[in-house]
PDB file of N, CA and C in Angstrom:
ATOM      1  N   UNK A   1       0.842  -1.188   0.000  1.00  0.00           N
ATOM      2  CA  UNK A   1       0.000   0.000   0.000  1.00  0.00           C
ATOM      3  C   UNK A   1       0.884   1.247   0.000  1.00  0.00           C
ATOM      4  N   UNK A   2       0.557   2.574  -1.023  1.00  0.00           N
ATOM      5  CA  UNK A   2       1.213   3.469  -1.146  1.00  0.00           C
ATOM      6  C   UNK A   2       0.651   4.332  -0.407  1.00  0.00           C
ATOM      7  N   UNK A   3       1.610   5.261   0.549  1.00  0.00           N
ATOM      8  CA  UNK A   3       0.741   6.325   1.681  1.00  0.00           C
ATOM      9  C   UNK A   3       1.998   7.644   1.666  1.00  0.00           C
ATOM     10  N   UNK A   4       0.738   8.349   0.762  1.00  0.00           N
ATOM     11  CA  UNK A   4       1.072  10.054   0.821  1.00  0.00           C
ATOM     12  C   UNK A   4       1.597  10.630   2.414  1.00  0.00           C
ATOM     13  N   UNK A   5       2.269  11.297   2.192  1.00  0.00           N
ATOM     14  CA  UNK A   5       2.489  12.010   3.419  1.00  0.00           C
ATOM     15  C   UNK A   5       3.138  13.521   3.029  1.00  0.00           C
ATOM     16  N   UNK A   6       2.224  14.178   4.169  1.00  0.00           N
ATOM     17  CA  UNK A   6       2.447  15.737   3.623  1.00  0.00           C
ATOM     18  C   UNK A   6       4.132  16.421   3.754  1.00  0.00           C
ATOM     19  N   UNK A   7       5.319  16.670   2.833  1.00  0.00           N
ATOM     20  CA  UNK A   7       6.598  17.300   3.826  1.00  0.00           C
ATOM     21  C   UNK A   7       6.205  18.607   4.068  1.00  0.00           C
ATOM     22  N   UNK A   8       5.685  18.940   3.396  1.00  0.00           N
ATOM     23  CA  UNK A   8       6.619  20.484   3.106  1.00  0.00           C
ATOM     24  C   UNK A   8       5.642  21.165   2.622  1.00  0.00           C
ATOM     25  N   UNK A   9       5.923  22.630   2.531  1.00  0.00           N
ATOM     26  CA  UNK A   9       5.086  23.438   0.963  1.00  0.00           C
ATOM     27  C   UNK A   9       5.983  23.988   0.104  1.00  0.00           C
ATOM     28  N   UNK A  10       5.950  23.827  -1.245  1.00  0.00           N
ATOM     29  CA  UNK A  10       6.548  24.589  -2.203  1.00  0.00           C
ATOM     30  C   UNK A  10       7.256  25.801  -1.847  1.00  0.00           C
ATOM     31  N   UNK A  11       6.731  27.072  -0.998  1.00  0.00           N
ATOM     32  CA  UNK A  11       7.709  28.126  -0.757  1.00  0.00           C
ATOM     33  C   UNK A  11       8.651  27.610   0.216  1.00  0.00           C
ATOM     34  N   UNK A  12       8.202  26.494   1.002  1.00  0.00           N
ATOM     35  CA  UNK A  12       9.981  26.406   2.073  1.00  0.00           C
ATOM     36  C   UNK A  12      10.985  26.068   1.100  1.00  0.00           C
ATOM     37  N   UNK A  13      11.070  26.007  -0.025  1.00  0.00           N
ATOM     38  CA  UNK A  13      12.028  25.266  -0.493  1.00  0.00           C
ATOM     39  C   UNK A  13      12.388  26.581  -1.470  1.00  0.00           C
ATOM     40  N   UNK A  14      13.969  27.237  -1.366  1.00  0.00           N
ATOM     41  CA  UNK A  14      14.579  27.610  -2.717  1.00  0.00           C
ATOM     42  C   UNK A  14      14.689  26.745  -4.089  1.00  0.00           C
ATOM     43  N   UNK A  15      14.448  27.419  -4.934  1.00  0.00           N
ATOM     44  CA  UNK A  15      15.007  26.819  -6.468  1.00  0.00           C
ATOM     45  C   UNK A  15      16.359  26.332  -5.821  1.00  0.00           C
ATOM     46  N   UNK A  16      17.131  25.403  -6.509  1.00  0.00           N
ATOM     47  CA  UNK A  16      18.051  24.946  -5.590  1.00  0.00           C
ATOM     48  C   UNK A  16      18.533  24.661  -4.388  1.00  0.00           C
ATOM     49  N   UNK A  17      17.500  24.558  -3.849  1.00  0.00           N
ATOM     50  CA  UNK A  17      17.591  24.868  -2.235  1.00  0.00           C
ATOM     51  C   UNK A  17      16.999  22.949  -2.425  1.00  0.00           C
ATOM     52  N   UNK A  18      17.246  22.626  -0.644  1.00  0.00           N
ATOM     53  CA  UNK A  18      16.840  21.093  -0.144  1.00  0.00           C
ATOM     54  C   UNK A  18      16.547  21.559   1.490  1.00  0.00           C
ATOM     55  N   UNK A  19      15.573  20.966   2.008  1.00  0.00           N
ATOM     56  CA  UNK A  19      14.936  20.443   3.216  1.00  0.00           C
ATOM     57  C   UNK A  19      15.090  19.399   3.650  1.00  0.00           C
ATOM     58  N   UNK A  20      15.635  18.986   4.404  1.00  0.00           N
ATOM     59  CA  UNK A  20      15.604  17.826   5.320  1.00  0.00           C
ATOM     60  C   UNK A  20      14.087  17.478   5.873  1.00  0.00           C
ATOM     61  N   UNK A  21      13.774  15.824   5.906  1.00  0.00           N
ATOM     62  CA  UNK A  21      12.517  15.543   6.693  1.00  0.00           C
ATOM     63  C   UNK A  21      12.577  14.602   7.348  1.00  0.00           C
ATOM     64  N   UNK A  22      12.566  14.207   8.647  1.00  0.00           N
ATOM     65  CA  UNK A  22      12.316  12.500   9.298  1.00  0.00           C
ATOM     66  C   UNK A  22      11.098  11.410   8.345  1.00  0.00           C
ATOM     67  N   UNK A  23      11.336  10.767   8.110  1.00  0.00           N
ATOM     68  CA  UNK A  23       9.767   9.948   7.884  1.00  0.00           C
ATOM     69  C   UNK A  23       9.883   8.712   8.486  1.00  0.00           C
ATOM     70  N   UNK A  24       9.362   8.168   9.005  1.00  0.00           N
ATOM     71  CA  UNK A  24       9.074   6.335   9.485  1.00  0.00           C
ATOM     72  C   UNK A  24      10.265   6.417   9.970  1.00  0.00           C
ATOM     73  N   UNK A  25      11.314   7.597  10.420  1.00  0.00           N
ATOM     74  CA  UNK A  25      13.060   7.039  10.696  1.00  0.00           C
ATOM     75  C   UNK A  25      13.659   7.120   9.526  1.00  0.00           C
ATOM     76  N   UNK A  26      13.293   7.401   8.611  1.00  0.00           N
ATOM     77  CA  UNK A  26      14.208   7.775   6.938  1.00  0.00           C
ATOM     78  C   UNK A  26      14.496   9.153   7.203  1.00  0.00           C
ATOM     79  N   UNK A  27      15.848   9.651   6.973  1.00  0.00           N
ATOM     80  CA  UNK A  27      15.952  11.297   6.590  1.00  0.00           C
ATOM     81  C   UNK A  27      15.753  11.134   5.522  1.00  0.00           C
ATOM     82  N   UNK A  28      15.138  12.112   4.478  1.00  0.00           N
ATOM     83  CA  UNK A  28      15.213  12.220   3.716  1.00  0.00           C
ATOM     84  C   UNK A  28      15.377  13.976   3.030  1.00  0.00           C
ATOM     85  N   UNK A  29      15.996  13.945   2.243  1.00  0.00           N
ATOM     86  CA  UNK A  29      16.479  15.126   1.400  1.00  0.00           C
ATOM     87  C   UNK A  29      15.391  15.688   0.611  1.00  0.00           C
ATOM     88  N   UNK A  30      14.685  16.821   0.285  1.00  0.00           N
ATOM     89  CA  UNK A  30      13.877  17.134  -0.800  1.00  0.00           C
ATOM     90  C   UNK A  30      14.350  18.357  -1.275  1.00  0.00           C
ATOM     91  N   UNK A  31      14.479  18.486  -2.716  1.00  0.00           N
ATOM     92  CA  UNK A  31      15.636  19.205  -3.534  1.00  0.00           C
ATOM     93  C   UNK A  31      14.233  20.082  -4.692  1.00  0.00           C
ATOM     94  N   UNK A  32      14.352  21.123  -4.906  1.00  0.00           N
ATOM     95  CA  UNK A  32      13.805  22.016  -5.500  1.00  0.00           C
ATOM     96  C   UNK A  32      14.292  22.014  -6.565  1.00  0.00           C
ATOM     97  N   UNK A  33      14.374  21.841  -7.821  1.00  0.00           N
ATOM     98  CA  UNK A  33      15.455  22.385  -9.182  1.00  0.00           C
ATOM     99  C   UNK A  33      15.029  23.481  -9.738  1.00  0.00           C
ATOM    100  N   UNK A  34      16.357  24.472 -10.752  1.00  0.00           N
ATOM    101  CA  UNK A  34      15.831  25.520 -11.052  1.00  0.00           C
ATOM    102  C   UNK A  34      14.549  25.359 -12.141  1.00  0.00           C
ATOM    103  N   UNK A  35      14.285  24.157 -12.749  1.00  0.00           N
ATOM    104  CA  UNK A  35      12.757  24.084 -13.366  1.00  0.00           C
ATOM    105  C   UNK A  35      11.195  24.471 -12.216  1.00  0.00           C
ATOM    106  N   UNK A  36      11.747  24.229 -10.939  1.00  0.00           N
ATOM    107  CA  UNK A  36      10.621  24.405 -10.069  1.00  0.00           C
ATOM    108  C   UNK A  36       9.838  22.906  -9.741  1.00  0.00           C
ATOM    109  N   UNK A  37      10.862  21.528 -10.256  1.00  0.00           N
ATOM    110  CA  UNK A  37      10.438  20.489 -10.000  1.00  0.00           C
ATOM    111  C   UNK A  37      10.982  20.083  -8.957  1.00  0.00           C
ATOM    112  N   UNK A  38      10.381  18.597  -7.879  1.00  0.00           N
ATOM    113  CA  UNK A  38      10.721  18.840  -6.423  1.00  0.00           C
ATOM    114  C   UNK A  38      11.321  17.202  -6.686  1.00  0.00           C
ATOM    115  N   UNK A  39      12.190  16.862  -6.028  1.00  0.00           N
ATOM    116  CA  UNK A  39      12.548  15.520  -6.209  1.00  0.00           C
ATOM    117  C   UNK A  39      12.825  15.045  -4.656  1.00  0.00           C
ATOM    118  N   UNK A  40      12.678  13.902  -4.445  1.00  0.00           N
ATOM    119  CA  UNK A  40      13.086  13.454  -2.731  1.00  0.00           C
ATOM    120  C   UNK A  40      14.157  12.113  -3.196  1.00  0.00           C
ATOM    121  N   UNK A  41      15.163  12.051  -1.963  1.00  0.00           N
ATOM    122  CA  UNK A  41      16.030  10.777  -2.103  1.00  0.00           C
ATOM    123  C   UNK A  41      16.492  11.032  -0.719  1.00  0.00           C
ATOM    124  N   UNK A  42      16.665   9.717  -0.626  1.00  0.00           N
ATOM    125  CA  UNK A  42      17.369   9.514   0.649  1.00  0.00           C
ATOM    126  C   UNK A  42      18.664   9.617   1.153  1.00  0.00           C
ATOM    127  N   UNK A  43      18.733  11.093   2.116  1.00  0.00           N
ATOM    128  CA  UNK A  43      19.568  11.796   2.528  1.00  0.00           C
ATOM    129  C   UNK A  43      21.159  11.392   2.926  1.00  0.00           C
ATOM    130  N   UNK A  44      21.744  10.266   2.227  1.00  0.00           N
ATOM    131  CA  UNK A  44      23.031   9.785   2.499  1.00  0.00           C
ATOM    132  C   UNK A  44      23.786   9.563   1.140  1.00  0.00           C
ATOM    133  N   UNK A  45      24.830   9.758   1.290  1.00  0.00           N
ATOM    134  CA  UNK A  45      25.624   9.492   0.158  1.00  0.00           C
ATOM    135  C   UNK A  45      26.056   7.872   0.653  1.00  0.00           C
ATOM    136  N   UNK A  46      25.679   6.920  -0.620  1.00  0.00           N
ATOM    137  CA  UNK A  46      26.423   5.607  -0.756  1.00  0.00           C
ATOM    138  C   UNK A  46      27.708   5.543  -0.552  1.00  0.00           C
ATOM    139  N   UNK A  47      28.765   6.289  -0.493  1.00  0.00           N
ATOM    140  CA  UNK A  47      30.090   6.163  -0.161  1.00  0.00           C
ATOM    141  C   UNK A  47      30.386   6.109   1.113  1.00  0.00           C
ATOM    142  N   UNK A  48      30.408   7.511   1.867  1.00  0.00           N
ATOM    143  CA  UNK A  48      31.036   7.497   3.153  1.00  0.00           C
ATOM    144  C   UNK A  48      29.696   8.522   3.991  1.00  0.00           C
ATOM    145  N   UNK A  49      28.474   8.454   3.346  1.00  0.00           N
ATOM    146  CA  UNK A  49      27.260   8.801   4.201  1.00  0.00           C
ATOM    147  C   UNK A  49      27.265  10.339   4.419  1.00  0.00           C
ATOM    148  N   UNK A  50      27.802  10.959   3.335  1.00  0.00           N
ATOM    149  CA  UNK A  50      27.746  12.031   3.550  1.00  0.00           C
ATOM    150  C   UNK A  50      26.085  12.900   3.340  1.00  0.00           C
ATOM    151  N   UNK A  51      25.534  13.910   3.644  1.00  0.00           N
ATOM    152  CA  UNK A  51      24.803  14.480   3.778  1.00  0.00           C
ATOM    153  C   UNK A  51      24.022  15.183   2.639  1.00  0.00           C
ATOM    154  N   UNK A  52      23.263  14.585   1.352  1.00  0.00           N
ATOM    155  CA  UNK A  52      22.987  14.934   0.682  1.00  0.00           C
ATOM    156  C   UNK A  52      22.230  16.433   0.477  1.00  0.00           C
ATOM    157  N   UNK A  53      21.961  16.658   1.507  1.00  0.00           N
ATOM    158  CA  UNK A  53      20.830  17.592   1.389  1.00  0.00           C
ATOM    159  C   UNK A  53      22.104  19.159   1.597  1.00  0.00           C
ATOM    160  N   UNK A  54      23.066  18.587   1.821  1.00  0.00           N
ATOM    161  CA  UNK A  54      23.887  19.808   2.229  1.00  0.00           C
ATOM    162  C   UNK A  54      25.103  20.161   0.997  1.00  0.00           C
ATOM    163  N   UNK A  55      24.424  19.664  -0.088  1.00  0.00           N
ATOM    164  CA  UNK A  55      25.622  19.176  -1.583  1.00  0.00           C
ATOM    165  C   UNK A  55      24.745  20.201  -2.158  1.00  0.00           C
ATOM    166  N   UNK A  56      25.404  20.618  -3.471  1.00  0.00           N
ATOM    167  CA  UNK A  56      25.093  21.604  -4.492  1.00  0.00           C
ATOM    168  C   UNK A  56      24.158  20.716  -5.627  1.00  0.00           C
ATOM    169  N   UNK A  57      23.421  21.340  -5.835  1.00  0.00           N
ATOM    170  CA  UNK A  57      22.443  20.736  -6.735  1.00  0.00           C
ATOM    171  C   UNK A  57      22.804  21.662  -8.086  1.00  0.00           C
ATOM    172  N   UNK A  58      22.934  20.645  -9.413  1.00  0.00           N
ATOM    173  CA  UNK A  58      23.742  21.355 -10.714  1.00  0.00           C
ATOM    174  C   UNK A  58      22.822  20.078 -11.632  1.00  0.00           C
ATOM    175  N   UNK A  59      22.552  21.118 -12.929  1.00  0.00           N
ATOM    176  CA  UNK A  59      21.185  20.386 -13.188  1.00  0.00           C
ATOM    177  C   UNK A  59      20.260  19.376 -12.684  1.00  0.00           C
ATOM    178  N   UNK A  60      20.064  18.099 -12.812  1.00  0.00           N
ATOM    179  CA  UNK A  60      19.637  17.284 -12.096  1.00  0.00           C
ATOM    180  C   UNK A  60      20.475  16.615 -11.104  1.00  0.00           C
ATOM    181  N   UNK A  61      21.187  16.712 -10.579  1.00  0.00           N
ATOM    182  CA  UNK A  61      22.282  15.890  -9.734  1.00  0.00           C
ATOM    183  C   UNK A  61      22.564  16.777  -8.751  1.00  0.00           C
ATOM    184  N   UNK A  62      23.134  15.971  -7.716  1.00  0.00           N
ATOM    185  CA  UNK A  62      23.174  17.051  -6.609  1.00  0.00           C
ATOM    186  C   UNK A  62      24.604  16.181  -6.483  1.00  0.00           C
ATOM    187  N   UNK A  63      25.525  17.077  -5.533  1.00  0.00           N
ATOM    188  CA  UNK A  63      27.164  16.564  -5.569  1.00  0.00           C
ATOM    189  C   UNK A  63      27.408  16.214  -4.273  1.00  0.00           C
ATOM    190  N   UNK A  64      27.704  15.331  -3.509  1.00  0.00           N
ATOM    191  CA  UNK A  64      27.499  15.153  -2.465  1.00  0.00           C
ATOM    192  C   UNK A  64      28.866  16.266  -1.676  1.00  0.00           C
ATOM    193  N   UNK A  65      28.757  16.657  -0.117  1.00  0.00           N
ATOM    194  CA  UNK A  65      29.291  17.702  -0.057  1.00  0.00           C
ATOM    195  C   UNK A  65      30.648  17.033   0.355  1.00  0.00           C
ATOM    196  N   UNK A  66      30.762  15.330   0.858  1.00  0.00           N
ATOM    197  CA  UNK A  66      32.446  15.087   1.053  1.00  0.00           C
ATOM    198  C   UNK A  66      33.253  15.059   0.171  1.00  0.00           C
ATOM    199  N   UNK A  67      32.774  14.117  -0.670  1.00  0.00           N
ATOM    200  CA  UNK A  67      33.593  14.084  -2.265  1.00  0.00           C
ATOM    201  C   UNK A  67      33.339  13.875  -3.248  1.00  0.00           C
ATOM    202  N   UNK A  68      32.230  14.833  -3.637  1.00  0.00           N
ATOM    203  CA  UNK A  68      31.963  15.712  -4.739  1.00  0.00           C
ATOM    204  C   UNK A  68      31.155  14.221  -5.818  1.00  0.00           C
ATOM    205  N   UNK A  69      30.846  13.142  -4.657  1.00  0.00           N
ATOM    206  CA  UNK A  69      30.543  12.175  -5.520  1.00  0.00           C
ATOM    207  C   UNK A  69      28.599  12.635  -6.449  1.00  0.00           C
ATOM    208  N   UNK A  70      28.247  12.623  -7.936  1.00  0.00           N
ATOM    209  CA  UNK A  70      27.266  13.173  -8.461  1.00  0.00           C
ATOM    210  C   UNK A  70      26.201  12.404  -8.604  1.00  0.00           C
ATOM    211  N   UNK A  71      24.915  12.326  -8.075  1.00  0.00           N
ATOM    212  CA  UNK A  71      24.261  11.400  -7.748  1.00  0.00           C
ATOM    213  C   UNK A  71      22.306  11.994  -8.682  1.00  0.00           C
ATOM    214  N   UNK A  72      22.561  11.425  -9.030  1.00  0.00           N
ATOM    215  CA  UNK A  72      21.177  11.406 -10.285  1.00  0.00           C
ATOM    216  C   UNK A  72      19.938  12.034  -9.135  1.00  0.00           C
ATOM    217  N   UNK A  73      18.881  13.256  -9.467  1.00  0.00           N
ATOM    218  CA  UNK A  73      18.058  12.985  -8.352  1.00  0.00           C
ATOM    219  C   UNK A  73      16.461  12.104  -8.637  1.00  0.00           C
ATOM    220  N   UNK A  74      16.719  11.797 -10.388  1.00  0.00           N
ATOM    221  CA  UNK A  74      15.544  11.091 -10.895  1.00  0.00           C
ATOM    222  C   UNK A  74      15.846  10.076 -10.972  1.00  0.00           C
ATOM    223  N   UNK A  75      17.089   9.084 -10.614  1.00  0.00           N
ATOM    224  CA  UNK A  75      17.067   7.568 -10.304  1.00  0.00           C
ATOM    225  C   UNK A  75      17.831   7.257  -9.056  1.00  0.00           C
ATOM    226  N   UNK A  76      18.441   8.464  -8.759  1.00  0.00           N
ATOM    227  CA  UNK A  76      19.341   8.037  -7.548  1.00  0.00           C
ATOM    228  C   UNK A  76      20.433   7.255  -7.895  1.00  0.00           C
ATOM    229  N   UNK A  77      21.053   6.778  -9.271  1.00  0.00           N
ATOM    230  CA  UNK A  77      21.914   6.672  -8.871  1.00  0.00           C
ATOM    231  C   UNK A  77      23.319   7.303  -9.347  1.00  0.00           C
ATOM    232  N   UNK A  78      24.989   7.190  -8.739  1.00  0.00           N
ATOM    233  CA  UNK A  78      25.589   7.563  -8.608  1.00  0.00           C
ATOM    234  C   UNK A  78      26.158   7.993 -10.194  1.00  0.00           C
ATOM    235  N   UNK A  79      26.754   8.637 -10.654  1.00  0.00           N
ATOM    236  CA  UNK A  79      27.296   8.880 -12.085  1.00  0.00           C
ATOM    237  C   UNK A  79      28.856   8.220 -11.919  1.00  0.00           C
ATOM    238  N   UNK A  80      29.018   7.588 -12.878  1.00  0.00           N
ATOM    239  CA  UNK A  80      30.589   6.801 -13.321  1.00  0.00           C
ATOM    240  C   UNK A  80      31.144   7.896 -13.073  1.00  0.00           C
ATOM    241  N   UNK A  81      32.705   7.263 -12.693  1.00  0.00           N
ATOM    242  CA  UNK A  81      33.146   6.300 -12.803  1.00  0.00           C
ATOM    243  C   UNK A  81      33.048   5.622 -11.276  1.00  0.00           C
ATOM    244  N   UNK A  82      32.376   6.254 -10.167  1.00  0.00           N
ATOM    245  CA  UNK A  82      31.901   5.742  -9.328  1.00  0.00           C
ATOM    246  C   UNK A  82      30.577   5.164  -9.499  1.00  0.00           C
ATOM    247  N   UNK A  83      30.202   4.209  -8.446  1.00  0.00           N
ATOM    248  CA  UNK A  83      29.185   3.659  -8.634  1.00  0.00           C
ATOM    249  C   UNK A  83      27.959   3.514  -6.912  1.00  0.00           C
ATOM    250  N   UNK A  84      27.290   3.101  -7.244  1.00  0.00           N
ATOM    251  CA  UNK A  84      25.960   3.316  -5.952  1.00  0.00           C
ATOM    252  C   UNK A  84      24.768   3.592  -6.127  1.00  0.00           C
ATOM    253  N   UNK A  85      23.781   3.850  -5.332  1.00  0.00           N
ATOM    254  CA  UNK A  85      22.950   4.664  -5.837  1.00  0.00           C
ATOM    255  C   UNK A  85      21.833   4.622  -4.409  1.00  0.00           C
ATOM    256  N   UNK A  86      20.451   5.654  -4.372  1.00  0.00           N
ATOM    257  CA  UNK A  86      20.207   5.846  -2.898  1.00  0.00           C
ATOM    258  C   UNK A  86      19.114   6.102  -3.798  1.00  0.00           C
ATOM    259  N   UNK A  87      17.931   5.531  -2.770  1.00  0.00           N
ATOM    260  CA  UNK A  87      16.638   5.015  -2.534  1.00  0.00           C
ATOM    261  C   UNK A  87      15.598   6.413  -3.129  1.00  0.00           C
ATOM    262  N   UNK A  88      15.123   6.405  -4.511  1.00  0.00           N
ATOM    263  CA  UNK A  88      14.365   7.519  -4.761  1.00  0.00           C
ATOM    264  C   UNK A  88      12.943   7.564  -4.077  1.00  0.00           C
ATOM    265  N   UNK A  89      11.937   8.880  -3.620  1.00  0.00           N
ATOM    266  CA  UNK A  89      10.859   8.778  -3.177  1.00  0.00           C
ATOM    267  C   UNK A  89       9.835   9.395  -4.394  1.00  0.00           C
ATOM    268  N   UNK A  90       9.174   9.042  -4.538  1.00  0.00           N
ATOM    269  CA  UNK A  90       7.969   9.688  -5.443  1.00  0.00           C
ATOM    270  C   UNK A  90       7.487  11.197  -4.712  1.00  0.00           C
ATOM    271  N   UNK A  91       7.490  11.992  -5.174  1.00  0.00           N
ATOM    272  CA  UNK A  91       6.884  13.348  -4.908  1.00  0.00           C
ATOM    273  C   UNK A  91       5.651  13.846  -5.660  1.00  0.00           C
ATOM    274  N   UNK A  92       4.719  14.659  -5.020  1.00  0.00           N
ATOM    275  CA  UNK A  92       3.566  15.243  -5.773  1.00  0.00           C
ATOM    276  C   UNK A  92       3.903  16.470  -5.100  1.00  0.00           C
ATOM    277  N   UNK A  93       3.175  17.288  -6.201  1.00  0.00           N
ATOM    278  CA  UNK A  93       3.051  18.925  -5.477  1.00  0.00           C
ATOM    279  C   UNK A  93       1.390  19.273  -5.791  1.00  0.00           C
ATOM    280  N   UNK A  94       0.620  19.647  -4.625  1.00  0.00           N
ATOM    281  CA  UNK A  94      -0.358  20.090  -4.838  1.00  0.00           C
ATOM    282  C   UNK A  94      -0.527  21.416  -5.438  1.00  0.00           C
ATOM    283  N   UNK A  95      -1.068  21.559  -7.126  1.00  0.00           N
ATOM    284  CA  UNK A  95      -0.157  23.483  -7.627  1.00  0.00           C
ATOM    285  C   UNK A  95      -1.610  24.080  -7.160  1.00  0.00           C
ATOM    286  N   UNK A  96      -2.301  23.678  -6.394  1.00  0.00           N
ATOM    287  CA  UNK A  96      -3.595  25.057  -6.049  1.00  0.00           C
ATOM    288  C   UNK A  96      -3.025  25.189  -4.410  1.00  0.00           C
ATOM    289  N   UNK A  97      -1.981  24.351  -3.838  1.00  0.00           N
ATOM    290  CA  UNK A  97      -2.228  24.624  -2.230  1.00  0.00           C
ATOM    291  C   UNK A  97      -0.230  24.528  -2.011  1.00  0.00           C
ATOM    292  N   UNK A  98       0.366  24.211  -2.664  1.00  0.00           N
ATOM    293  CA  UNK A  98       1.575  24.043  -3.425  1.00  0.00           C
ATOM    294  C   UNK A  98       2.131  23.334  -1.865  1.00  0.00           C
ATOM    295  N   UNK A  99       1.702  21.867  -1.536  1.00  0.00           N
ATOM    296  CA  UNK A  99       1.683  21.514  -0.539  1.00  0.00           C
ATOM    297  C   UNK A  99       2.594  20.239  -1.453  1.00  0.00           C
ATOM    298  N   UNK A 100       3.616  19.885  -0.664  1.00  0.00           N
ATOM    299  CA  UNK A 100       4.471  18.419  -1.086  1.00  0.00           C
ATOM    300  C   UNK A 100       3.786  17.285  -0.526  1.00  0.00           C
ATOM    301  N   UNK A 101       3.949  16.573  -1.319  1.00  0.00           N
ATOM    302  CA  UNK A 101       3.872  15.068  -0.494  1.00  0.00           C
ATOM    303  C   UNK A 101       4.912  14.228  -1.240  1.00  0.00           C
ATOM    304  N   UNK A 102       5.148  12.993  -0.074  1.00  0.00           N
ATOM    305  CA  UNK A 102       6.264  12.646  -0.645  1.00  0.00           C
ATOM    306  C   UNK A 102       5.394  10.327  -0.544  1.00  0.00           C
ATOM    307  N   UNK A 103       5.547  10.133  -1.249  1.00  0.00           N
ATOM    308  CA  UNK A 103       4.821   8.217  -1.504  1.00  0.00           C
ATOM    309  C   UNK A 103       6.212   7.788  -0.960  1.00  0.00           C
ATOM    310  N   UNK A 104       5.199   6.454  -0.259  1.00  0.00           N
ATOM    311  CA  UNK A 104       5.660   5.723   0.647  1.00  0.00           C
ATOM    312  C   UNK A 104       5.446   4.409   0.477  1.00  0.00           C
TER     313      UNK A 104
END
């Protein structure tokens, strides 16, 4: 069973900007792009667990902030010549109440 859950609203989040959220015990990362599309993944880098939500987001990929490893935010996973990849969440944006939810 898939279960919506509300994060966020559209203005907490900069164009490039990310929010941190607890869910069920998941951190998870939710990343704004400069299109105004919202993507969620789970807030660790596959290498050495670094802090996704605190990495630069450059077109779709966000760079993780220890070592610069580039991590897809529409499949999650890592770009060659490294390899990995971290747990994508489905996102909706409500555009009349611009309320996130993130599937579970």
């Amino acid at each position: 069973m898939i279960t919506k859950i509300q994060v966020a609203r559209l203005d907490d989040i900069d164009r490039l900007g990310s929010r941190t959220v607890i869910i069920e015990g998941r951190e998870v990362a939710i990343f704004r792009l400069s299109d105004g599309s919202v993507h969620a993944i789970e807030n660790r880098c596959p290498h050495k667990g670094g802090k996704l939500s605190e990495g630069m987001v450059c077109g779709s990929a966000v760079h993780c902030p220890l070592h610069d490893w580039k991590i897809n935010l529409h499949s999650g996973r890592v770009q060659e010549p490294d390899h990995g990849e971290v747990t994508v969440y489905e996102t909706e944006v409500d555009e009349t109440t611009g309320v996130i939810y993130i599937s579970l």
